[in-house]
C-alpha atoms as a PDB file:
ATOM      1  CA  UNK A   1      13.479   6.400 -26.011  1.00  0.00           C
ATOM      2  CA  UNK A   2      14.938   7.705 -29.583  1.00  0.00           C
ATOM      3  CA  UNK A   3      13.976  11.393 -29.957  1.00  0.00           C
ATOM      4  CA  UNK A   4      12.647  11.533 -26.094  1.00  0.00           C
ATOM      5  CA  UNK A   5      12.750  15.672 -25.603  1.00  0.00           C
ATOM      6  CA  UNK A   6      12.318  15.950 -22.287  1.00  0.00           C
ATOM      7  CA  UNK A   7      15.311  13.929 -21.113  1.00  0.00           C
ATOM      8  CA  UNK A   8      17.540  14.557 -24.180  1.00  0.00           C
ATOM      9  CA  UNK A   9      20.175  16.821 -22.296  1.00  0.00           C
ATOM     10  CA  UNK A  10      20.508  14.817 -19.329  1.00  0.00           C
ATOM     11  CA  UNK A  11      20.519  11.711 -20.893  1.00  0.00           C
ATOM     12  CA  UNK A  12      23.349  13.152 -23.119  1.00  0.00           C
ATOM     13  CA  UNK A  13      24.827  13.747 -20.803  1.00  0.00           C
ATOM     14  CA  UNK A  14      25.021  10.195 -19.103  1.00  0.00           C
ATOM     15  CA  UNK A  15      25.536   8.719 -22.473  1.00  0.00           C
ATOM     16  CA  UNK A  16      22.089   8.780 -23.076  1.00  0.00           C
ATOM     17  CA  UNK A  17      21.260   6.168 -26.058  1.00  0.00           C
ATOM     18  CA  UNK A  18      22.461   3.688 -23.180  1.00  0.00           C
ATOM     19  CA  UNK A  19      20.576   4.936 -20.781  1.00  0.00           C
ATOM     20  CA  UNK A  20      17.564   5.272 -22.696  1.00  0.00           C
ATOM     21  CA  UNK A  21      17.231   1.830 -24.018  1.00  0.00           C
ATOM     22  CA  UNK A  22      17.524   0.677 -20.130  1.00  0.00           C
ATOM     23  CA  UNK A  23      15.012   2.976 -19.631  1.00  0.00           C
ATOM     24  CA  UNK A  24      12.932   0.997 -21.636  1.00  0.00           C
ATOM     25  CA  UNK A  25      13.314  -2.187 -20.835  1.00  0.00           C
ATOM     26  CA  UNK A  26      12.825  -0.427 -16.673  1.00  0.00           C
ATOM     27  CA  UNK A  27       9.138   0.252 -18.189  1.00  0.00           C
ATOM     28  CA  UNK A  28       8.307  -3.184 -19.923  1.00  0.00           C
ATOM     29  CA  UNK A  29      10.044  -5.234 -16.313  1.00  0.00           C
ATOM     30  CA  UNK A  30       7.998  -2.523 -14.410  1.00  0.00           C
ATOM     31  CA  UNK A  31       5.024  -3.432 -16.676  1.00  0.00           C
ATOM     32  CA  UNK A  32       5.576  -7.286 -16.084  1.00  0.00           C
ATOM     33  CA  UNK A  33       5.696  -6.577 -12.383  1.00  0.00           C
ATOM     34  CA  UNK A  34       1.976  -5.057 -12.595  1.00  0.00           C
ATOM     35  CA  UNK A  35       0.624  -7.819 -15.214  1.00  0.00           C
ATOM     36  CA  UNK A  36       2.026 -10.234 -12.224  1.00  0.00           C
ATOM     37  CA  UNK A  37       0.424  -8.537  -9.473  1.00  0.00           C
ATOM     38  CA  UNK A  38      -2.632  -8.308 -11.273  1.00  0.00           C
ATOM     39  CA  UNK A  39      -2.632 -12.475 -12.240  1.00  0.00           C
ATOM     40  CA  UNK A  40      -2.094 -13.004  -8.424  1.00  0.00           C
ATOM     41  CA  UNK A  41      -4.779 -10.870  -7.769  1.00  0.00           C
ATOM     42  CA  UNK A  42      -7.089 -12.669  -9.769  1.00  0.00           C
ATOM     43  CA  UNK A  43      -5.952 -15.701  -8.647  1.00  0.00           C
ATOM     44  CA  UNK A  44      -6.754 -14.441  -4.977  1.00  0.00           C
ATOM     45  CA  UNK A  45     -10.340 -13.194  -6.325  1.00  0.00           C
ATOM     46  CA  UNK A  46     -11.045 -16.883  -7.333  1.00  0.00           C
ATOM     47  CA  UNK A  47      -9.915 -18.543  -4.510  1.00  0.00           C
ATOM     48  CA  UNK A  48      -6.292 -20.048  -5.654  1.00  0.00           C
ATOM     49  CA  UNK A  49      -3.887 -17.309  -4.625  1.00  0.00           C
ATOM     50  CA  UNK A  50      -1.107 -18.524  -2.796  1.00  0.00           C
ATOM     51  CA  UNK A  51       1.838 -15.719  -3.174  1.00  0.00           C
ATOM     52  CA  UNK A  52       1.535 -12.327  -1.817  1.00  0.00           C
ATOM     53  CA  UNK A  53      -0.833 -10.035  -4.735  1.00  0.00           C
ATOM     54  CA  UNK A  54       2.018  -7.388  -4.593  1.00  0.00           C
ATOM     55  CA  UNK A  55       4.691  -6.631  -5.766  1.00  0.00           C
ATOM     56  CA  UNK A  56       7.301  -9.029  -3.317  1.00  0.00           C
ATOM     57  CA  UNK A  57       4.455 -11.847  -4.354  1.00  0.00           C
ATOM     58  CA  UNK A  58       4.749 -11.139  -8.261  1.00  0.00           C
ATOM     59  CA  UNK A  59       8.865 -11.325  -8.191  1.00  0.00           C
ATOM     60  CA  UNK A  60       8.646 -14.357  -5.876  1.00  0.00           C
ATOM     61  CA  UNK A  61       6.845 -15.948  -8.911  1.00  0.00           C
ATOM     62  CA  UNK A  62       9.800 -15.137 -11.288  1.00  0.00           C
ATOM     63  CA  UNK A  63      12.025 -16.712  -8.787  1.00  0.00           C
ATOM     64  CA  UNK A  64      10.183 -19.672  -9.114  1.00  0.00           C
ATOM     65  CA  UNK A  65       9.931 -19.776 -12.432  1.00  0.00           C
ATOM     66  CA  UNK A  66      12.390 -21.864 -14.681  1.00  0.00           C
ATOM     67  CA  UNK A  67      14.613 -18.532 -15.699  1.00  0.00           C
ATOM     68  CA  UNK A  68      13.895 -16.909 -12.836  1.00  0.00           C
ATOM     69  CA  UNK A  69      17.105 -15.077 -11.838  1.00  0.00           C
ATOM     70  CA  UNK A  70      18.499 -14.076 -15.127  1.00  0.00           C
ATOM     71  CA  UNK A  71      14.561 -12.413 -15.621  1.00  0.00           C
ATOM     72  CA  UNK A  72      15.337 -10.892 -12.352  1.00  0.00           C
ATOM     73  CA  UNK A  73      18.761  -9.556 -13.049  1.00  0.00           C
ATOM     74  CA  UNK A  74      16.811  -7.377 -15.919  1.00  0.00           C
ATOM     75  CA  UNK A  75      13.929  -5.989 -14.241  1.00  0.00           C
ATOM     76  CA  UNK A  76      16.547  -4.849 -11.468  1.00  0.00           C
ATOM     77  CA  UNK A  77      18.948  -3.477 -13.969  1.00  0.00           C
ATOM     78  CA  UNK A  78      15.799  -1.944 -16.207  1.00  0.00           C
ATOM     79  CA  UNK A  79      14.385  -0.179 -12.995  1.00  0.00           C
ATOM     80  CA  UNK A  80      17.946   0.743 -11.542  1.00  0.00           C
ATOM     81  CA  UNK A  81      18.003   2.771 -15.241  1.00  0.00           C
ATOM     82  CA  UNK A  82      14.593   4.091 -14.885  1.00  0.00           C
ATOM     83  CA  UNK A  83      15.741   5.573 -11.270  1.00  0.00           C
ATOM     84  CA  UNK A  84      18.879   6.986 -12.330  1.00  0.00           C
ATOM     85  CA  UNK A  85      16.350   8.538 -15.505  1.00  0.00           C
ATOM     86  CA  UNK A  86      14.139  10.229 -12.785  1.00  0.00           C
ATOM     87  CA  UNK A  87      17.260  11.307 -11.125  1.00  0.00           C
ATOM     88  CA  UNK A  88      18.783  12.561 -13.967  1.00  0.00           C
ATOM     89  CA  UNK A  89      15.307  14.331 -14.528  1.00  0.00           C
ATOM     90  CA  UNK A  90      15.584  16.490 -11.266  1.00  0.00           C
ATOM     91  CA  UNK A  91      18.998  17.845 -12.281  1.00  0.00           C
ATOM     92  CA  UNK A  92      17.425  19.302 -15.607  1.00  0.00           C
ATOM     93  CA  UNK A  93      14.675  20.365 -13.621  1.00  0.00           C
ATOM     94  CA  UNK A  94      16.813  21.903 -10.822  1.00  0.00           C
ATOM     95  CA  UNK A  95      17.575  25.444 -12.922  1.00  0.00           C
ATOM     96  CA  UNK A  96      13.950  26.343 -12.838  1.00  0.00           C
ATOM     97  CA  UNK A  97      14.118  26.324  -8.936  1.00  0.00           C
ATOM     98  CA  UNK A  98      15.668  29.904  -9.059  1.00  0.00           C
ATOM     99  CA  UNK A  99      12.950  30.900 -11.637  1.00  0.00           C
ATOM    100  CA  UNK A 100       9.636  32.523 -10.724  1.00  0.00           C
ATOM    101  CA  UNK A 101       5.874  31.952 -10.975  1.00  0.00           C
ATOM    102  CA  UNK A 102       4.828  29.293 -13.113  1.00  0.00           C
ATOM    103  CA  UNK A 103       7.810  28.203 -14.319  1.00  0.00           C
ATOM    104  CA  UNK A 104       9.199  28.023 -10.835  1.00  0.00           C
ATOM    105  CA  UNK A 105       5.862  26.270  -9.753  1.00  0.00           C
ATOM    106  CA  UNK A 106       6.621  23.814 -12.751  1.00  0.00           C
ATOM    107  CA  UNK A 107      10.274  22.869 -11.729  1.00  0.00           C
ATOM    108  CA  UNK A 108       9.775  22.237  -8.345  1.00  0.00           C
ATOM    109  CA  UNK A 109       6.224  19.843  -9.219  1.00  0.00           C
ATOM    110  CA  UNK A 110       8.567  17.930 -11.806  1.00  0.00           C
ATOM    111  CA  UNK A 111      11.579  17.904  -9.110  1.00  0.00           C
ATOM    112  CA  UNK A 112       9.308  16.423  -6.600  1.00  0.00           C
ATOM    113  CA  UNK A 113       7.484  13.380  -8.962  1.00  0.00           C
ATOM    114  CA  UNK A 114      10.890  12.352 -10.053  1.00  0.00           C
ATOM    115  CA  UNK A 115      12.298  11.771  -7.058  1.00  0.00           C
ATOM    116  CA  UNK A 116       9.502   9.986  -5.705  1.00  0.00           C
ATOM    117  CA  UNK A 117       9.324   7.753  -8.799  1.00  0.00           C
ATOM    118  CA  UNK A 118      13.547   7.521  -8.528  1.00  0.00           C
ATOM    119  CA  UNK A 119      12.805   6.031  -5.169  1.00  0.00           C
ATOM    120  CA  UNK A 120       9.831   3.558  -6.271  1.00  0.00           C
ATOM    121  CA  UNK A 121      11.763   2.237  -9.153  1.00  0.00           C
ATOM    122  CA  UNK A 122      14.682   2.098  -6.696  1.00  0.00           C
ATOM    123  CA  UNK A 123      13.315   0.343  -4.145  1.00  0.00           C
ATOM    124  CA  UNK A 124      11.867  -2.419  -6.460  1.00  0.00           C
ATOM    125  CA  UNK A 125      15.120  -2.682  -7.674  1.00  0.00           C
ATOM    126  CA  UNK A 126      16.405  -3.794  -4.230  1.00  0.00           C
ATOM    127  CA  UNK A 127      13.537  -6.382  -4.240  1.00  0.00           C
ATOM    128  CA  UNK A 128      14.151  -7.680  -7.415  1.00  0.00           C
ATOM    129  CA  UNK A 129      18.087  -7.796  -6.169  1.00  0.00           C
ATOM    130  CA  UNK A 130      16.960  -9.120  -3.092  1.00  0.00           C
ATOM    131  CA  UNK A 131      15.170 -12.215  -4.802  1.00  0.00           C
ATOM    132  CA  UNK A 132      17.417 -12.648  -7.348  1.00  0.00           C
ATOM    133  CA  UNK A 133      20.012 -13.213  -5.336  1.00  0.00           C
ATOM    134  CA  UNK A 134      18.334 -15.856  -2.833  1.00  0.00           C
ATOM    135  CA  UNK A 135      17.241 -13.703  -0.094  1.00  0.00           C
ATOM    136  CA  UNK A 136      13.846 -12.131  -0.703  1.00  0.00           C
ATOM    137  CA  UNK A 137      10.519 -13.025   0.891  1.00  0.00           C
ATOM    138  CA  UNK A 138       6.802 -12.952  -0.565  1.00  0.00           C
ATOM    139  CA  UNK A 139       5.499 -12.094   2.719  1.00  0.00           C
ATOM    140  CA  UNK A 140       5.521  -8.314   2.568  1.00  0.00           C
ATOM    141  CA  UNK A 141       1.840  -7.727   4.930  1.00  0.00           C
ATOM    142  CA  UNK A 142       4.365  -9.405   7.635  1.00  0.00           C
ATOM    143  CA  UNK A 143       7.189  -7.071   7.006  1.00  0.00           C
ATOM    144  CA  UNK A 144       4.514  -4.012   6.314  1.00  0.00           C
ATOM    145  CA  UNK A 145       3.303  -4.293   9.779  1.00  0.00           C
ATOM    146  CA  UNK A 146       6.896  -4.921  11.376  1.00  0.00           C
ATOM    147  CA  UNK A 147       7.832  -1.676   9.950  1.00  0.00           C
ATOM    148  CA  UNK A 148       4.514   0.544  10.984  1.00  0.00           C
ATOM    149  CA  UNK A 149       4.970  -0.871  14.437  1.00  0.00           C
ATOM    150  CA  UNK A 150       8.798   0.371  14.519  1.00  0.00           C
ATOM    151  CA  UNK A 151       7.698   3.525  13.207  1.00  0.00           C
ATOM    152  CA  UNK A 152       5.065   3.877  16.300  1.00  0.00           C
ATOM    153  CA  UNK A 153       7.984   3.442  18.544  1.00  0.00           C
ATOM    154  CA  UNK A 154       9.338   6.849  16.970  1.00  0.00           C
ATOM    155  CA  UNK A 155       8.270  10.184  18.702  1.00  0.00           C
ATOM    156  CA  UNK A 156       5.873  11.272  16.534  1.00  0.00           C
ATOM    157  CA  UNK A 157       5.609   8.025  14.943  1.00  0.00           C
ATOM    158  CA  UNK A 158       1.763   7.372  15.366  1.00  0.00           C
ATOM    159  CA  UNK A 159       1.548  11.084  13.046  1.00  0.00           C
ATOM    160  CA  UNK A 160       4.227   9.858  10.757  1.00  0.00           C
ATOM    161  CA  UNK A 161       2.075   6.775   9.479  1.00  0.00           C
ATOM    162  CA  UNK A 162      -0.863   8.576   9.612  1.00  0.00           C
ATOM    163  CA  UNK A 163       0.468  11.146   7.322  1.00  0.00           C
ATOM    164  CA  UNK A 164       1.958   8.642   5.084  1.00  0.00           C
ATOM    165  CA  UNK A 165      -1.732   7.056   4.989  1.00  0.00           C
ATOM    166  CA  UNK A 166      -3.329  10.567   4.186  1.00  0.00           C
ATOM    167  CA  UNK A 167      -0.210  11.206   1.160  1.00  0.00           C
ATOM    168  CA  UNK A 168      -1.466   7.603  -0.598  1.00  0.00           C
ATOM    169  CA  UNK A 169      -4.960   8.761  -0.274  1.00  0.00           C
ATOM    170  CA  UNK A 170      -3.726  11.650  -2.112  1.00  0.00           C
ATOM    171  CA  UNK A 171      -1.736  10.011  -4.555  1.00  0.00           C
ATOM    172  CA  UNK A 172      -4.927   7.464  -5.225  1.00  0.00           C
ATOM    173  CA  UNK A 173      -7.133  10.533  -6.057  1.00  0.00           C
ATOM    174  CA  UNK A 174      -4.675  12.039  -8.579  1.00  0.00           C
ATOM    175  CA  UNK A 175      -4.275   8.194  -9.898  1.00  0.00           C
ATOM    176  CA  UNK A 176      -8.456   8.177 -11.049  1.00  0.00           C
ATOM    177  CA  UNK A 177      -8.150  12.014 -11.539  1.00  0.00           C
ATOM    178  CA  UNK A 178      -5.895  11.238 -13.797  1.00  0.00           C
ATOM    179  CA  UNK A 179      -7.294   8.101 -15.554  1.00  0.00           C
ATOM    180  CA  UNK A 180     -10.640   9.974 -15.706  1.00  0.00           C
ATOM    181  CA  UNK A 181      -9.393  13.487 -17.263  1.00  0.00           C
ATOM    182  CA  UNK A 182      -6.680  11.407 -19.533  1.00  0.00           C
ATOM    183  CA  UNK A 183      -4.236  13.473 -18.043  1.00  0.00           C
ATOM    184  CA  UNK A 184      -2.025  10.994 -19.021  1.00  0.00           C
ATOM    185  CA  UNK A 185      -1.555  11.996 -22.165  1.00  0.00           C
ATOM    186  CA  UNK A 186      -0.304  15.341 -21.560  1.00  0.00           C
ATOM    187  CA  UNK A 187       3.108  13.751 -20.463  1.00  0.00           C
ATOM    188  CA  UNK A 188       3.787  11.388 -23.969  1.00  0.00           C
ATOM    189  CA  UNK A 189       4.256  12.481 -27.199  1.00  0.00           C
ATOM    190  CA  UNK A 190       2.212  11.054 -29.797  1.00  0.00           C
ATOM    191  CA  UNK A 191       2.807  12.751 -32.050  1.00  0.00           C
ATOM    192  CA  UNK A 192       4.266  10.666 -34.021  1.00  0.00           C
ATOM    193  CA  UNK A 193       2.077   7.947 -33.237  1.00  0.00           C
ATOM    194  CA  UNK A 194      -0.852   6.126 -35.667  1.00  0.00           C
ATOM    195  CA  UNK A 195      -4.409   6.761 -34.436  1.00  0.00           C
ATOM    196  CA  UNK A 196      -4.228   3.005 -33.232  1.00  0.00           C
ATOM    197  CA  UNK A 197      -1.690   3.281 -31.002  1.00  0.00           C
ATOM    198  CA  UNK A 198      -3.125   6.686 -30.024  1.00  0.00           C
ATOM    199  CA  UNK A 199      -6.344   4.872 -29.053  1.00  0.00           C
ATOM    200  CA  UNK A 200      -4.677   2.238 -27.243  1.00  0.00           C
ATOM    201  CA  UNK A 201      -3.020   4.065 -24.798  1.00  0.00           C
ATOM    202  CA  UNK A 202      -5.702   6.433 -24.325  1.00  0.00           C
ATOM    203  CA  UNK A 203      -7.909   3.057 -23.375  1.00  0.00           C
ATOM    204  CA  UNK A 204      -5.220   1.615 -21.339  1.00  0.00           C
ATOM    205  CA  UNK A 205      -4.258   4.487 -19.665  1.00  0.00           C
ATOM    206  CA  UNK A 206      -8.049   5.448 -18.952  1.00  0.00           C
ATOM    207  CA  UNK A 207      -8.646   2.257 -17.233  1.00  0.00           C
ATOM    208  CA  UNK A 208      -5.011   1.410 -15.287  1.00  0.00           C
ATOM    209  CA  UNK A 209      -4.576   4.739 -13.700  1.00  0.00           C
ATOM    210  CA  UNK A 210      -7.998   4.703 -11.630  1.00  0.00           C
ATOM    211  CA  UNK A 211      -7.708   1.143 -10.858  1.00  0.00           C
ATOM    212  CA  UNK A 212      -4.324   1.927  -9.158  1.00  0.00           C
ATOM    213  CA  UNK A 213      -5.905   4.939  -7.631  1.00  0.00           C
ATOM    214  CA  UNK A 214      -8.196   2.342  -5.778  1.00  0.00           C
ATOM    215  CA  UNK A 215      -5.553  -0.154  -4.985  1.00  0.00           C
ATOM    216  CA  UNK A 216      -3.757   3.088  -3.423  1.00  0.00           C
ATOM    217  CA  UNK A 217      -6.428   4.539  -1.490  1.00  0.00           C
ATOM    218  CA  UNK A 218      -7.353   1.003   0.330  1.00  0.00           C
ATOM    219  CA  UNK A 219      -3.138   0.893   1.296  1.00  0.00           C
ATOM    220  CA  UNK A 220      -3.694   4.776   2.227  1.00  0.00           C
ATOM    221  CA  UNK A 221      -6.917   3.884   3.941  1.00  0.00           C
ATOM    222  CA  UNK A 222      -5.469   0.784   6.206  1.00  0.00           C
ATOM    223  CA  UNK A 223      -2.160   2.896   7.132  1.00  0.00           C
ATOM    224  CA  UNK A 224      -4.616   5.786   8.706  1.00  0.00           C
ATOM    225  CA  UNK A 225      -6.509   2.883   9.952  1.00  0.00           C
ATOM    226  CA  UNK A 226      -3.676   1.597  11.816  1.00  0.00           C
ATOM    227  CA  UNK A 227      -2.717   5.344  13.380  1.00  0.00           C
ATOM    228  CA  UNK A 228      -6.138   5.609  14.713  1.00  0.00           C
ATOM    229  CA  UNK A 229      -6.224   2.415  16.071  1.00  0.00           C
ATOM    230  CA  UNK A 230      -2.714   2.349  17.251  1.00  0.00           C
ATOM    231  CA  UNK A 231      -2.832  -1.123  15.718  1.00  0.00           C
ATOM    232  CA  UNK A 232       0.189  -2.197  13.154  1.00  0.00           C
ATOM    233  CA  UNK A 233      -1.933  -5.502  12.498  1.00  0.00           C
ATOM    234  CA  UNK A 234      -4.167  -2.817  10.164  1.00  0.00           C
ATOM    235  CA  UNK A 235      -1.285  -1.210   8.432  1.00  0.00           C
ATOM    236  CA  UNK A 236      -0.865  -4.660   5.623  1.00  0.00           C
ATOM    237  CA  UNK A 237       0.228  -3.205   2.256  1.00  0.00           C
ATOM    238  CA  UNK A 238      -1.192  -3.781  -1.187  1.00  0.00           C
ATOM    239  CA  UNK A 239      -2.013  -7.384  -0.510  1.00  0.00           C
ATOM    240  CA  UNK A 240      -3.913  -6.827   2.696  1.00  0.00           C
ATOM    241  CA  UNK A 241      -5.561  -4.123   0.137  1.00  0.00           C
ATOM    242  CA  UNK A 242      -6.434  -6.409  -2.123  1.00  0.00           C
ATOM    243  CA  UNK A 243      -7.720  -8.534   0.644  1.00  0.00           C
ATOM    244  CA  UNK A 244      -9.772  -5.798   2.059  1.00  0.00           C
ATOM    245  CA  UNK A 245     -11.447  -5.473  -1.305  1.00  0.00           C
ATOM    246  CA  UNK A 246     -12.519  -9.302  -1.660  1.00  0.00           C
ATOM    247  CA  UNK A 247     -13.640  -9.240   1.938  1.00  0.00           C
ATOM    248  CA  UNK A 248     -16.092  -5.694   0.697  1.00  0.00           C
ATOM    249  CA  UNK A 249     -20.042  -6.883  -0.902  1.00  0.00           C
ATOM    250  CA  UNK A 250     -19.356  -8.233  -4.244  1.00  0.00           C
ATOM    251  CA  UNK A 251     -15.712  -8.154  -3.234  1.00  0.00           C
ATOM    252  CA  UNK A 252     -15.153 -11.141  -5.794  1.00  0.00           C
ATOM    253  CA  UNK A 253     -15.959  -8.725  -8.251  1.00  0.00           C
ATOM    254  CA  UNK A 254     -14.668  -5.554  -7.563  1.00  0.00           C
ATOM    255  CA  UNK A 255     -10.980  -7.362  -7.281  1.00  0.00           C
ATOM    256  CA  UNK A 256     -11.525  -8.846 -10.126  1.00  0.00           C
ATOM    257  CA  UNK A 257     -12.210  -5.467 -11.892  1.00  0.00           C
ATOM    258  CA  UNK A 258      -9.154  -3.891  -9.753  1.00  0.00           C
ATOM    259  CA  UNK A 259      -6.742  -6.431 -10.848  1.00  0.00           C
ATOM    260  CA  UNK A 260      -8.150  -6.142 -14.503  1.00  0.00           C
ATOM    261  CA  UNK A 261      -7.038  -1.972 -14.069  1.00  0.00           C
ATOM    262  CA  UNK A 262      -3.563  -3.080 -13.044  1.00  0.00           C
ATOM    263  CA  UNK A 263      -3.060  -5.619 -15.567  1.00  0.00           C
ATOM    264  CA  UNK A 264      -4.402  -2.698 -18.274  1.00  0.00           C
ATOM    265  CA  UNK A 265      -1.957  -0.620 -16.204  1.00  0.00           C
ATOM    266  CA  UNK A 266       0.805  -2.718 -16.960  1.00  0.00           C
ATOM    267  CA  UNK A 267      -0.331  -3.548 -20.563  1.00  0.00           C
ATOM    268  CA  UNK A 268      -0.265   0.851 -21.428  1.00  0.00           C
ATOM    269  CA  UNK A 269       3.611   0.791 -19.522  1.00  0.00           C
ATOM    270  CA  UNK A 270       4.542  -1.874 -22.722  1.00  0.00           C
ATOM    271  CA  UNK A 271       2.566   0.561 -25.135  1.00  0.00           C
ATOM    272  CA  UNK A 272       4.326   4.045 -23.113  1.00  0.00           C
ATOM    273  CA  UNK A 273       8.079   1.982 -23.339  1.00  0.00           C
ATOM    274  CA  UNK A 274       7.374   2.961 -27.322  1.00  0.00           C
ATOM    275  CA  UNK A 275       7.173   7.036 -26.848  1.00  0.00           C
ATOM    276  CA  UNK A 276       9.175   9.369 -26.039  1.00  0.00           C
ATOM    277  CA  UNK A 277       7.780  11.612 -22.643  1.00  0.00           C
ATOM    278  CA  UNK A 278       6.415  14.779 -23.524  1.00  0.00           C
ATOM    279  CA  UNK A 279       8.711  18.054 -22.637  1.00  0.00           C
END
């Protein structure tokens, strides 16, 4: 993103101006993914969903669709930028490791949210590869619960899932902490920005970021579910989330509002592709 501070060495020194317009179009296919999930959300509130409402259901509906693959081929190659971004992002962050106090504090915080976003954006990158390429499959609560009940079979295991479940918990506070106290804003520079935009992504942001938080929290919920239970049948990813929300009183409604959060979520990641992140 031209002028972007906070990644200008490393990107320089990847050949940045490359990197960074990959970067961008990582954030607009990673922004499609969420305005996807969110339609087959709705769809799901209302009665007519028929793919998964995550994100292995929203890339099974670009496969379908009449330029399906090529679409795929850039949202793998836009999020395979945006990991190598976040990876690039720990090396300039890696210096401050050695430092003290806050700045030390600082480096390590950064270190650790770029490699967990290096292996989200990753890891949808292999799904997008994955369909693209003929051999991906919408149903995810399936594989979700394959996986927890491998993971019980590992000493430890029952603990491991738990504490995964507690971490998303975690992560879904920070999400409406974040949306609430427009947090958000502290990491773009707007500087530059008209008042418009300003108040756009403020909006966006303000509404997306909690209604991820709750779409996190439900996953979070079900995977401590399942470690209490013992039971990989509760342990069903963000569609069995989004199921567990319609099945709530007035779920009808509070999905709908959920997937109208993602969808806003998705609509501020086309509105963030335009500004540089804030150092």
């Amino acid at each position: 993103m031209s002028g972007q501070r906070s990644t200008s060495g490393a990107l320089g020194a990847a050949d940045g101006d490359g990197l960074e317009n990959l970067a961008r179009v990582g954030l607009l296919a990673y922004g499609v993914v969420h305005l996807l999930v969110a339609w087959l959300a709705l769809q799901l509130a209302w009665g007519s969903g028929g793919e998964s409402a995550d994100q292995s259901g929203a890339l099974s509906t670009v496969a379908e669709s009449p330029v399906g693959k090529p679409l795929l081929w850039i949202i793998a190659i836009g999020l395979i930028a945006l990991a190598v971004w976040q990876a690039l992002e720990v090396l300039r962050w890696r210096s401050g490791w050695s430092a003290s106090g806050d700045a030390r504090s600082r480096a390590v915080k950064k270190s650790v949210k770029a490699v967990a976003k290096a292996v989200v954006y990753a890891a949808l990158a292999v799904l997008a590869i994955r369909f693209a390429t003929g051999g991906g499959s919408s149903s995810s609560q399936q594989q979700q619960q394959e996986t927890t009940a491998g993971i019980f079979g590992w000493p430890g295991g029952r603990w491991l899932v738990g504490a995964a479940g507690l971490v998303l918990l975690g992560v879904a506070a920070y999400h409406v902490y974040k949306g609430a106290t427009k947090r958000f804003l502290k990491e773009i520079d707007l500087g530059q920005a008209p008042a418009s935009a300003t108040r756009l992504v403020t909006r966006l942001g303000q509404v997306g970021y909690p209604a991820k938080g709750v779409a996190f929290g439900v996953v979070g919920g079900l995977l401590v579910h399942a470690a209490v239970t013992f039971d990989p049948a509760d342990a069903s990813g963000l569609d069995g989330a989004l199921r567990t929300i319609l099945d709530a009183p007035f779920g009808q409604f509070l999905l709908t509002l959920v997937a109208l959060g993602i969808a806003a979520f998705g609509a501020y990641l086309f509105v963030r592709a335009r500004y540089p992140e804030r150092t």
